[in-house]
C-alpha atoms as a PDB file:
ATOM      1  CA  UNK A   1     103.345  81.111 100.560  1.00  0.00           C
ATOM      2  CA  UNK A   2     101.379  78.386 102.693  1.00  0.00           C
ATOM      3  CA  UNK A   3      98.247  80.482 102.106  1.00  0.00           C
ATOM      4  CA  UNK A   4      98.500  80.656  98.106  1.00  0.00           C
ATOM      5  CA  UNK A   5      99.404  76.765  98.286  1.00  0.00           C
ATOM      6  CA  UNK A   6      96.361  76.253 100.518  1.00  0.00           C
ATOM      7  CA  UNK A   7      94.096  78.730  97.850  1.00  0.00           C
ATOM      8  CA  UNK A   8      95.548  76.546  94.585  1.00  0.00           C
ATOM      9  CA  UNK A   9      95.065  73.111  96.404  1.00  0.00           C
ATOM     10  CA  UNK A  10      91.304  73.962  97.247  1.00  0.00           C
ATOM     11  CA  UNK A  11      90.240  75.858  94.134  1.00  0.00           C
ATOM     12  CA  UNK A  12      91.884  72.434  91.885  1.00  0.00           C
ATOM     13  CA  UNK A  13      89.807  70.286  94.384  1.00  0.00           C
ATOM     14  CA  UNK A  14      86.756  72.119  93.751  1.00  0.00           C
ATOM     15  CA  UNK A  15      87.384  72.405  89.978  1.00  0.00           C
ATOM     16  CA  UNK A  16      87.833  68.194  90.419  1.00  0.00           C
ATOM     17  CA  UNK A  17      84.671  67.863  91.999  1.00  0.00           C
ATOM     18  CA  UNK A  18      82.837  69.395  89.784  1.00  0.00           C
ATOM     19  CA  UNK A  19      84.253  67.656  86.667  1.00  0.00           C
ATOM     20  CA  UNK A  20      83.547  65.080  88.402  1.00  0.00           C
ATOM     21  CA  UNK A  21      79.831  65.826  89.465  1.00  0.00           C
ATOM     22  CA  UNK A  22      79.468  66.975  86.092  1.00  0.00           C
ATOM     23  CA  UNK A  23      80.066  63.808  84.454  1.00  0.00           C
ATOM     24  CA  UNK A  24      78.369  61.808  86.533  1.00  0.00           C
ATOM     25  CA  UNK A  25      75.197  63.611  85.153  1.00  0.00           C
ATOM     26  CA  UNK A  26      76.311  63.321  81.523  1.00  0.00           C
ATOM     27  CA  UNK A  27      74.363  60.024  79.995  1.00  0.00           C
ATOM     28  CA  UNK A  28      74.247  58.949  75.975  1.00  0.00           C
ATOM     29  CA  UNK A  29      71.754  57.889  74.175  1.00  0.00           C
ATOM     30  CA  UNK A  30      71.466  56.479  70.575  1.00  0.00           C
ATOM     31  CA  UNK A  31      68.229  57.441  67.998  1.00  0.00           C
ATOM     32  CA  UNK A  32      68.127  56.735  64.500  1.00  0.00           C
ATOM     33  CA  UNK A  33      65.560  59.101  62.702  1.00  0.00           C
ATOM     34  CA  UNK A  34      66.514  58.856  59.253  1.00  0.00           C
ATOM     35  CA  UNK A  35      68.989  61.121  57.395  1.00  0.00           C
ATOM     36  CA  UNK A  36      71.205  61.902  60.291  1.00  0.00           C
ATOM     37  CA  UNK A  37      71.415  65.652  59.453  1.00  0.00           C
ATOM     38  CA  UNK A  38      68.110  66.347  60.408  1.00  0.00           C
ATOM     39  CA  UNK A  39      68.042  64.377  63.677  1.00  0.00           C
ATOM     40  CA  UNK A  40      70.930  66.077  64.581  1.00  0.00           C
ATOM     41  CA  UNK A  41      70.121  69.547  63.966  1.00  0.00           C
ATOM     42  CA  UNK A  42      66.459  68.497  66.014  1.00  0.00           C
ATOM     43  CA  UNK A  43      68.418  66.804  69.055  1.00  0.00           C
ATOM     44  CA  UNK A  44      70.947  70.136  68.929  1.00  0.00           C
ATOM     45  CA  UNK A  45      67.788  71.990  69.663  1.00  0.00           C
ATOM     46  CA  UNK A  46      66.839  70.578  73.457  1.00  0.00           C
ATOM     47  CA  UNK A  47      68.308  72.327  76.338  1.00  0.00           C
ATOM     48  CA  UNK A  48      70.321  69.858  78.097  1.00  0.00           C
ATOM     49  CA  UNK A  49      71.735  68.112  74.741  1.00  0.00           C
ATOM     50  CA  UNK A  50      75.726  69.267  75.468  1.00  0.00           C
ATOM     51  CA  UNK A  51      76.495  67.207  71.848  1.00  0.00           C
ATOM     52  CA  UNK A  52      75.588  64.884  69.192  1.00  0.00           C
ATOM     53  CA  UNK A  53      77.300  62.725  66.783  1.00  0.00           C
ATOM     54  CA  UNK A  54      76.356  61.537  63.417  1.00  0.00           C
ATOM     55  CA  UNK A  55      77.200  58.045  62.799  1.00  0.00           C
ATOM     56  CA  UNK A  56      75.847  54.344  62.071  1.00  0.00           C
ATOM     57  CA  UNK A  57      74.453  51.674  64.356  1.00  0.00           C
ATOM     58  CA  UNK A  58      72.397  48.258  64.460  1.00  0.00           C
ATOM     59  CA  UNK A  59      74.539  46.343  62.480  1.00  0.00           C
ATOM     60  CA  UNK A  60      77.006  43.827  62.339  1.00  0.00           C
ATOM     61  CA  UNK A  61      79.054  44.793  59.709  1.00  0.00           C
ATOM     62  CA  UNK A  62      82.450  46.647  60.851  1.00  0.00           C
ATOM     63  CA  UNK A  63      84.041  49.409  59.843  1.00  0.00           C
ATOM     64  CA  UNK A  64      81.127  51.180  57.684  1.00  0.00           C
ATOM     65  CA  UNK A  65      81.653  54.306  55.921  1.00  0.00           C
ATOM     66  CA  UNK A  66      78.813  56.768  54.126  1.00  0.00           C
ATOM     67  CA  UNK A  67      79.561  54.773  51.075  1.00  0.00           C
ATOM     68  CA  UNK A  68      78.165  50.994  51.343  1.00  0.00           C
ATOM     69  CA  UNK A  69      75.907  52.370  53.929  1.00  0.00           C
ATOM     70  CA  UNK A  70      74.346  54.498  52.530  1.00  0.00           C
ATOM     71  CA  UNK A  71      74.192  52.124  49.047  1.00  0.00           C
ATOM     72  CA  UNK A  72      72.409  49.950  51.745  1.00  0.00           C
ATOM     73  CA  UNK A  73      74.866  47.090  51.342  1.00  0.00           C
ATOM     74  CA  UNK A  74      75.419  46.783  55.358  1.00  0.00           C
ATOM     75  CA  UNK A  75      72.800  46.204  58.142  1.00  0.00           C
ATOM     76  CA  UNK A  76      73.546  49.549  59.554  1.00  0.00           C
ATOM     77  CA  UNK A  77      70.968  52.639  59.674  1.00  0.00           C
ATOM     78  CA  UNK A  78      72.311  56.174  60.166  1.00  0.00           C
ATOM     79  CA  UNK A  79      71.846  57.269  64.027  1.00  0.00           C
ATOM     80  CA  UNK A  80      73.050  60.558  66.074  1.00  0.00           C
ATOM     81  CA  UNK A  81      74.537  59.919  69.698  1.00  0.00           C
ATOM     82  CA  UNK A  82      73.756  62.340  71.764  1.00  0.00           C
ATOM     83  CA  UNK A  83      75.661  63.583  75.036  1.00  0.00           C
ATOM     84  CA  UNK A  84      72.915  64.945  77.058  1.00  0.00           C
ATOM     85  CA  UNK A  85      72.760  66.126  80.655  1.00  0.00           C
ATOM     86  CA  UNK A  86      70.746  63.893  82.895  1.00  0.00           C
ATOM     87  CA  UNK A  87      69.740  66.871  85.463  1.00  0.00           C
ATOM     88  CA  UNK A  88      68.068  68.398  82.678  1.00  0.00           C
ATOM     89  CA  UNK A  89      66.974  65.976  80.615  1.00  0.00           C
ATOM     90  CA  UNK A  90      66.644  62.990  81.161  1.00  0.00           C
ATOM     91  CA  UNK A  91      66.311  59.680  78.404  1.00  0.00           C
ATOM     92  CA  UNK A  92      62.379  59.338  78.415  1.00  0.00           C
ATOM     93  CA  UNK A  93      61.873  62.840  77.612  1.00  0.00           C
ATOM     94  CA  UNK A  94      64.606  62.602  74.787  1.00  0.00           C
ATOM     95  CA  UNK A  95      62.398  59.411  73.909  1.00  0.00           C
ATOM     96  CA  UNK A  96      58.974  61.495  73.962  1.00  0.00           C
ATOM     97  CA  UNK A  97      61.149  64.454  72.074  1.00  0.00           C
ATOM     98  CA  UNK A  98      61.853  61.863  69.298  1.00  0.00           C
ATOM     99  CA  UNK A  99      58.668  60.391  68.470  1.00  0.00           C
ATOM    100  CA  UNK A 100      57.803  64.074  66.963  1.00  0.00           C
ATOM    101  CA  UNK A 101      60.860  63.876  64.627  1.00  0.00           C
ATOM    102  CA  UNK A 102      59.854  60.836  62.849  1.00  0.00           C
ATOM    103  CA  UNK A 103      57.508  59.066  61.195  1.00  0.00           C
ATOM    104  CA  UNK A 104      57.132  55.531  62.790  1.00  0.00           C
ATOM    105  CA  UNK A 105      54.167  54.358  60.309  1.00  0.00           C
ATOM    106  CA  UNK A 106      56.672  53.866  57.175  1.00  0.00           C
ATOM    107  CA  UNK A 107      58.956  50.877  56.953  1.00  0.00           C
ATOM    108  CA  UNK A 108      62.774  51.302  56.174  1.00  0.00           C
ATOM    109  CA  UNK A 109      62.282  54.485  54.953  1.00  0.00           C
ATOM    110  CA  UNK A 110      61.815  58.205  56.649  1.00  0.00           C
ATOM    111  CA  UNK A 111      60.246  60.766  54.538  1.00  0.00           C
ATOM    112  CA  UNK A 112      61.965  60.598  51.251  1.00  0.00           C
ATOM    113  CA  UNK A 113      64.735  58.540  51.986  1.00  0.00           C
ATOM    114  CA  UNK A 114      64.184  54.845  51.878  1.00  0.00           C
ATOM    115  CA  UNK A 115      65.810  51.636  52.062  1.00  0.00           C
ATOM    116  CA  UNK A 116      67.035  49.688  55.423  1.00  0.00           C
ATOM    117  CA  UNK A 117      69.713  52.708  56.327  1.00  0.00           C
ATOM    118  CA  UNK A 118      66.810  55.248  56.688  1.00  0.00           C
ATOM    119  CA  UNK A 119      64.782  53.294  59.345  1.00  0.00           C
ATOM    120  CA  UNK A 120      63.695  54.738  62.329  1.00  0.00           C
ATOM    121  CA  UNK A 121      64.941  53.042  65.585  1.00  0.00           C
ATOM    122  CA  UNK A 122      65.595  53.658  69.033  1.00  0.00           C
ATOM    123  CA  UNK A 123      69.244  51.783  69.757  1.00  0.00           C
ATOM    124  CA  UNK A 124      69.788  51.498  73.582  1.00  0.00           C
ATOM    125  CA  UNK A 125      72.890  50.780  75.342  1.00  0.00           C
ATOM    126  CA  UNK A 126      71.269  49.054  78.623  1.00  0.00           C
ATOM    127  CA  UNK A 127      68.474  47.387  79.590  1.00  0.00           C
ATOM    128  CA  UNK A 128      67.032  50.448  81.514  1.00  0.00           C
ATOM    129  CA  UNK A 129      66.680  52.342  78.137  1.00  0.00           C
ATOM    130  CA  UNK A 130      65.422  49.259  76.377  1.00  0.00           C
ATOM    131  CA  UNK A 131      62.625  48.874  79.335  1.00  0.00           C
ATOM    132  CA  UNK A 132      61.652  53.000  78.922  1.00  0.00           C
ATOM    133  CA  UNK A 133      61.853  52.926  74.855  1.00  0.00           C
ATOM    134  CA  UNK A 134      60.051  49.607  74.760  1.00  0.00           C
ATOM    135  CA  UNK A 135      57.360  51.098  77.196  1.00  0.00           C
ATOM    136  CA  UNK A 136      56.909  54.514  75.316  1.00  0.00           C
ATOM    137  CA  UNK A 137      56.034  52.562  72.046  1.00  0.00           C
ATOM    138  CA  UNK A 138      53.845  50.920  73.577  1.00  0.00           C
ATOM    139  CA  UNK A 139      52.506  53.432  74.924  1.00  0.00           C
ATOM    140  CA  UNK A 140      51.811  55.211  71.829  1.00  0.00           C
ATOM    141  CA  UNK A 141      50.482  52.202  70.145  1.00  0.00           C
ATOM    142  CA  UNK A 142      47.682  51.875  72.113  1.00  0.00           C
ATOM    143  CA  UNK A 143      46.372  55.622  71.844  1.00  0.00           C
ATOM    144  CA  UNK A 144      45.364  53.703  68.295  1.00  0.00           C
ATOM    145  CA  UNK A 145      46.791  57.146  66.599  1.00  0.00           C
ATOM    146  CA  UNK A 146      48.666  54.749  64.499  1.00  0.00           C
ATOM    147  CA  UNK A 147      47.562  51.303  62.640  1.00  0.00           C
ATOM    148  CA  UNK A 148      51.051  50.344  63.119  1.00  0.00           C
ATOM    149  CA  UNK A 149      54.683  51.425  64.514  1.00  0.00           C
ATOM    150  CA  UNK A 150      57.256  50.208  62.929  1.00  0.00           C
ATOM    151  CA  UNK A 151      60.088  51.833  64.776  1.00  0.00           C
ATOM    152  CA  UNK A 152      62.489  49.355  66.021  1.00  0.00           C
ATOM    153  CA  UNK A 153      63.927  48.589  69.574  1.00  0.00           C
ATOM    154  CA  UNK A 154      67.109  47.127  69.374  1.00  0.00           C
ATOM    155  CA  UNK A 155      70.843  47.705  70.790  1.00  0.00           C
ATOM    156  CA  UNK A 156      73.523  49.460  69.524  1.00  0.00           C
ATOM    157  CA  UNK A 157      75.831  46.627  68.578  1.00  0.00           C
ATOM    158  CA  UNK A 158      78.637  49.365  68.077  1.00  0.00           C
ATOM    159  CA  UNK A 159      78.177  53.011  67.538  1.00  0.00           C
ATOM    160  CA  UNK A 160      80.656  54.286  64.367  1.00  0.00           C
ATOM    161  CA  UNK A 161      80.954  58.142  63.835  1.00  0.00           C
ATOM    162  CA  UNK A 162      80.262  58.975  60.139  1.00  0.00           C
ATOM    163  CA  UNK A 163      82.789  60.974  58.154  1.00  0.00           C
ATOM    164  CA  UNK A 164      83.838  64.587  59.828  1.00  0.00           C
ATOM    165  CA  UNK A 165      82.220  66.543  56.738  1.00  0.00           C
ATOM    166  CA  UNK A 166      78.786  65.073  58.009  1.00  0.00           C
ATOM    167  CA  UNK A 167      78.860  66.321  61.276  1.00  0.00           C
ATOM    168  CA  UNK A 168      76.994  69.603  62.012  1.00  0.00           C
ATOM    169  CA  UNK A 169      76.180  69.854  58.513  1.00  0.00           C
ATOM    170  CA  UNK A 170      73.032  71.927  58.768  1.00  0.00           C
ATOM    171  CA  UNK A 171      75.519  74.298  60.305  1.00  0.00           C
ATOM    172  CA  UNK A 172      78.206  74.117  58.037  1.00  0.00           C
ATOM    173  CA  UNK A 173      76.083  74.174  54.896  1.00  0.00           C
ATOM    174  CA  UNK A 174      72.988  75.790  55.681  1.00  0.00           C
ATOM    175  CA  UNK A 175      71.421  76.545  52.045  1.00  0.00           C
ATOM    176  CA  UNK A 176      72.010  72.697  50.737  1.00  0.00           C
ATOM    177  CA  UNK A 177      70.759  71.699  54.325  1.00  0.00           C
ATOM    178  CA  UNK A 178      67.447  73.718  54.118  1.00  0.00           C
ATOM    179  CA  UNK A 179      66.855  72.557  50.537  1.00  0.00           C
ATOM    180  CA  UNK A 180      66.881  69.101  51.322  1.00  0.00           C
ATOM    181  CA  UNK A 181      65.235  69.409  54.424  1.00  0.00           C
ATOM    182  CA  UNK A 182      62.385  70.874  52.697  1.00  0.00           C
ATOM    183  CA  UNK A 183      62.641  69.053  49.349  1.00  0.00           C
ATOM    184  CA  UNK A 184      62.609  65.904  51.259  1.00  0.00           C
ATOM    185  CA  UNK A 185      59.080  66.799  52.778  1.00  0.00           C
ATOM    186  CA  UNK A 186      60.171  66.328  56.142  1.00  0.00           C
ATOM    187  CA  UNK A 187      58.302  68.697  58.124  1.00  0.00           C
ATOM    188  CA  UNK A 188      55.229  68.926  56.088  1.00  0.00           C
ATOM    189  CA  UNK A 189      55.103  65.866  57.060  1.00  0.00           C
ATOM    190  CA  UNK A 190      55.464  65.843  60.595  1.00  0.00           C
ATOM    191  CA  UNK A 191      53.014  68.659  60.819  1.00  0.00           C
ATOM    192  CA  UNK A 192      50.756  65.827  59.349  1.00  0.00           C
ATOM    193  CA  UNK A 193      51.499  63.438  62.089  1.00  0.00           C
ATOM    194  CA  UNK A 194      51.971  65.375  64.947  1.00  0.00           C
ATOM    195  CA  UNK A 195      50.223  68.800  64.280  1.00  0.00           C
ATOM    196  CA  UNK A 196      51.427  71.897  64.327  1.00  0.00           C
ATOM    197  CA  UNK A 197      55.336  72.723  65.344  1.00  0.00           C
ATOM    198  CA  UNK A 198      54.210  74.602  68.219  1.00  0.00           C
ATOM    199  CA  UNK A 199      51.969  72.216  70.052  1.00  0.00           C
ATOM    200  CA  UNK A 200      54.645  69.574  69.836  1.00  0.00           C
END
């Protein structure tokens, strides 16, 4: 009876730790690339993502749904938080990953989406991301590749998860997800920017 006590006791220890370790590794980060379908379906794509949410960031207004934002009558652009796994990714790869998602030589707009709620913008929740975000664009902007970058740096204010029917909806509605994908011109685009898929 001791013995089986002794076996439950260690193996709910162990199962502790390792919760424990495991979140300890887990780190979020906060990227706003435009319609947030499409940066969350690219972010769902690199190993050590474990999840991302669709939502709205940058702004002061409170409480905003898909509705005003999306009418652009708040200060909010649409973002995806990702839940990512800092022993296998860690944030300035995420922030290398994301520059090839985007197109940072437009202003309030990405692809054809445009007004303030479609700007591109990395939204950090700590100095240390601000310093490594900060860094990479400037970084990029002095490779010349681009006249001007016009992705933002700025923090999160407060992260708001948008509406449950927008969440994984490349997944749930894979047809009207590809046709707007490609009607919107995104990856011809990127192609443009950053060259072919499989050299980026």
């Amino acid at each position: 009876m001791n013995h089986i006590k002794l076996k439950t006791t260690l193996t709910m220890a162990l199962s502790l730790m390792a919760a424990t370790s495991a979140q300890a590794e887990t780190k979020t980060a906060v990227f706003g690339g435009g319609c947030f379908w499409c940066t969350e379906a690219d972010f769902d794509k690199v190993p050590g993502v474990l999840k991302t949410i669709s939502g709205y960031a940058g702004g002061q207004y409170k409480d905003p749904d898909y509705k005003v934002v999306s009418a652009g009558r708040t200060d909010h652009t649409e973002v995806v938080e990702v839940t990512y796994d800092d022993t296998k990714v860690s944030y300035s790869q995420l922030v290398e990953y994301f520059w090839k998602t985007i197109d940072p030589t437009v202003k309030n707009r990405q692809f054809c989406d445009s007004g303030t709620q479609y700007r591109s913008g990395f939204y950090y929740l700590n100095e240390e991301q601000k310093k490594v975000a900060e860094a990479s664009k400037a970084k990029l902007q002095a490779t010349g590749k681009f006249k001007t970058i016009y992705t933002e740096v700025a923090p999160v204010v407060k992260f708001y998860p948008a509406e449950e029917y927008h969440q994984d909806y490349y997944i749930k509605n894979p047809v009207r997800y590809g046709y707007y994908r490609n009607g919107c011109g995104r990856d011809k685009r990127l192609e443009e920017l950053w060259g072919p898929k499989a050299s980026r």
